[in-house]
Protein backbone atom coordinates (compact mmCIF):
# COMPACT_ATOMS: atom_id res chain seq x y z
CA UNK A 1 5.41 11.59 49.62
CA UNK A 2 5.57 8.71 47.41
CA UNK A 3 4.44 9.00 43.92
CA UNK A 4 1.23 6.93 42.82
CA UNK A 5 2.45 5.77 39.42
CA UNK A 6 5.42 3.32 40.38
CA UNK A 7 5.32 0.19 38.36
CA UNK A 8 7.26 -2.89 39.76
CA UNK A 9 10.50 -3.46 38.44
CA UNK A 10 10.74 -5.73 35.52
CA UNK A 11 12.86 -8.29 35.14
CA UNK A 12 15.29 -5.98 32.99
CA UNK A 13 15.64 -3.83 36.25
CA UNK A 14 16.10 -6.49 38.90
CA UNK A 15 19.69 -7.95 40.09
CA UNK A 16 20.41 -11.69 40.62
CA UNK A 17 19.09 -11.51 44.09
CA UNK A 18 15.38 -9.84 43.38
CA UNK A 19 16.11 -6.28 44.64
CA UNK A 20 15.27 -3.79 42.34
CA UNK A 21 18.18 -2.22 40.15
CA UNK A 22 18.66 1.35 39.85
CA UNK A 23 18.52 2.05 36.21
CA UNK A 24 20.38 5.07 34.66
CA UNK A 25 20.64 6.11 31.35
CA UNK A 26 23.00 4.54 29.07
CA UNK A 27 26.29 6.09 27.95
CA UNK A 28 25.42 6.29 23.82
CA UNK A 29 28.17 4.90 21.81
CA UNK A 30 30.14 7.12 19.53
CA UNK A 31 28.73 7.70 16.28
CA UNK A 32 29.54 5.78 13.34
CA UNK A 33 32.49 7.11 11.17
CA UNK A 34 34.02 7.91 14.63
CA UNK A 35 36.01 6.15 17.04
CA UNK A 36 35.10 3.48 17.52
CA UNK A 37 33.66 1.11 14.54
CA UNK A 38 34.39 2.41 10.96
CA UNK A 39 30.60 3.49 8.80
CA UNK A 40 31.32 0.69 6.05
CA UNK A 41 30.26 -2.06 9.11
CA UNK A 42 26.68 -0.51 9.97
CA UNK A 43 23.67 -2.61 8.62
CA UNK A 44 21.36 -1.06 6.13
CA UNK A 45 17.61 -1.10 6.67
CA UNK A 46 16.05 -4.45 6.26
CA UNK A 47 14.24 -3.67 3.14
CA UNK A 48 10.63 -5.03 3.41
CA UNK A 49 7.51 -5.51 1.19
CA UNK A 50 7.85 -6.13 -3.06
CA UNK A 51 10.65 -4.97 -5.23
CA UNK A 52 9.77 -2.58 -8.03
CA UNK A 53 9.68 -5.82 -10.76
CA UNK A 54 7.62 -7.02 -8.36
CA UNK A 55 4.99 -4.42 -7.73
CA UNK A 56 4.91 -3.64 -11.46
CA UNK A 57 3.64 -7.49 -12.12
CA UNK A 58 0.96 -6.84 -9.91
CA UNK A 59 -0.08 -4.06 -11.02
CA UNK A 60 -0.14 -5.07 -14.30
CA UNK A 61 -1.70 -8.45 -13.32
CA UNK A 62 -4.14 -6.80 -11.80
CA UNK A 63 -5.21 -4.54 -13.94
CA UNK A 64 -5.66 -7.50 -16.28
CA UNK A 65 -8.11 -9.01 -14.45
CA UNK A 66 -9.69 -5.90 -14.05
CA UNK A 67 -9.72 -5.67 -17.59
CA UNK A 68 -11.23 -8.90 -18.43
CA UNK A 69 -13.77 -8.26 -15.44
CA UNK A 70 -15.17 -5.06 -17.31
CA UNK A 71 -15.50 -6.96 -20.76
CA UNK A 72 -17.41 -9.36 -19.46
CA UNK A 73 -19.66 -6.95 -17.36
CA UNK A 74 -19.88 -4.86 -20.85
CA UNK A 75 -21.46 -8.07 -22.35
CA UNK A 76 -23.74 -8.95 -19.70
CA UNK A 77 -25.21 -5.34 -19.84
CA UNK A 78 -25.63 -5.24 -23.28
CA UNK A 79 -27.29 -8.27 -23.46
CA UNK A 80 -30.01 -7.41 -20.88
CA UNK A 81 -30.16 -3.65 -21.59
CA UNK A 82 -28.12 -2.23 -24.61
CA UNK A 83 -27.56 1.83 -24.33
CA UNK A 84 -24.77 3.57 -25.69
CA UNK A 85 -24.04 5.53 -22.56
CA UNK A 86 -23.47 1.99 -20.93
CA UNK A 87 -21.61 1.14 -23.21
CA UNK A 88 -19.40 4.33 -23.20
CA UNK A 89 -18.84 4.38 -19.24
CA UNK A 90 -17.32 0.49 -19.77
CA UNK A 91 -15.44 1.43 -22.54
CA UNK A 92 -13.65 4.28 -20.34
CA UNK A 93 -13.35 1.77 -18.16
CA UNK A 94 -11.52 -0.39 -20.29
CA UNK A 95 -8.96 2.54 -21.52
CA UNK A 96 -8.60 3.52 -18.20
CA UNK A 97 -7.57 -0.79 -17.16
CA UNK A 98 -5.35 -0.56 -20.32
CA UNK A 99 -3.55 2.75 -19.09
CA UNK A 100 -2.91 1.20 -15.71
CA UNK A 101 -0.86 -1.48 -17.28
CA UNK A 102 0.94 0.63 -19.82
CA UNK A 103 2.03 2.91 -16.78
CA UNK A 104 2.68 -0.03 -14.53
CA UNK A 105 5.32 -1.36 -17.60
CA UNK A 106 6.49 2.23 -17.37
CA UNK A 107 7.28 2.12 -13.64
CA UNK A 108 4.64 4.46 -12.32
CA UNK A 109 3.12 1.73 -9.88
CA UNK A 110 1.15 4.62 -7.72
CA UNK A 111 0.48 6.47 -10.13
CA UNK A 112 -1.26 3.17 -12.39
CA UNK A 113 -3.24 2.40 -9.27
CA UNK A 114 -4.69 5.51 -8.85
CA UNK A 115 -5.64 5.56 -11.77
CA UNK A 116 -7.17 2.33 -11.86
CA UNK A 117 -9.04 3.15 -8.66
CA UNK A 118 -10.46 6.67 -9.25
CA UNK A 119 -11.61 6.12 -12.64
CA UNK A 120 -13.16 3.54 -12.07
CA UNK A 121 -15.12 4.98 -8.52
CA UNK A 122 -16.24 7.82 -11.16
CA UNK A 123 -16.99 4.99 -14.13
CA UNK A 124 -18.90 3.02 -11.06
CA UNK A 125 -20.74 6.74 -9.45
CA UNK A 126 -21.60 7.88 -13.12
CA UNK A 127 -23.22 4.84 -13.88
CA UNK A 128 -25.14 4.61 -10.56
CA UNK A 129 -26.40 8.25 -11.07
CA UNK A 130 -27.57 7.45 -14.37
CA UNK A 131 -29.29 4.23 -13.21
CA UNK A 132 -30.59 6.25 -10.31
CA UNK A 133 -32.20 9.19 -12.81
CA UNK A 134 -33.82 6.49 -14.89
């Protein structure tokens, strides 16, 4: 009884004259280090994505303009409605934009942007439940 999931043969599995190939599996090669090709001659990983001098200009970039983002919110608030709790949830945000860089410089790239992003969806909640009370 034939079974009902047979593909067609690809062209991979198909000889010069169209019949279909029988495909077994491949003999692995030996390992390297043994005979066969010495270990010094296998490629490393293709590295992909920023270097750490990279990612720690971002981050630090970022959190910059972050920075400069929550002044000028911190003006525009106090101009239309001054409170001091406003003005103490975008000052935490602030230290919290100025601890991201320092630990960016540092080399703790996760670690900045967690920071930068948690503190600032508790700066953001805080000052939505406050809004929301009033």
């Amino acid at each position: 009884m034939p079974e009902a999931n047979i593909s067609p043969p690809t062209e991979d599995e198909t000889t010069e004259d169209g019949t279909a190939a029988v495909t077994g599996e491949e003999e692995p090669g030996p390992a390297p280090g043994e005979e066969g090709e010495p270990a010094e001659q296998t490629e490393p990983a293709a590295r992909t994505g920023l270097t750490p001098r990279q990612a720690r200009r971002v981050r630090i970039v970022v959190s910059g303009v972050v920075m400069v983002a929550v002044a000028v919110a911190l003006v525009v608030r106090l101009g239309s409605a001054p409170s001091v709790l406003t003005m103490g949830f975008y000052g935490i945000a602030l230290i919290l934009s100025g601890t991201a860089i320092v630990l960016s410089r540092r080399g703790r790239t996760r670690v900045a942007t967690g920071v930068l992003v948690l503190g600032f969806a508790a700066v953001a909640l805080a000052e939505w439940l406050l809004a929301s009370v009033q």
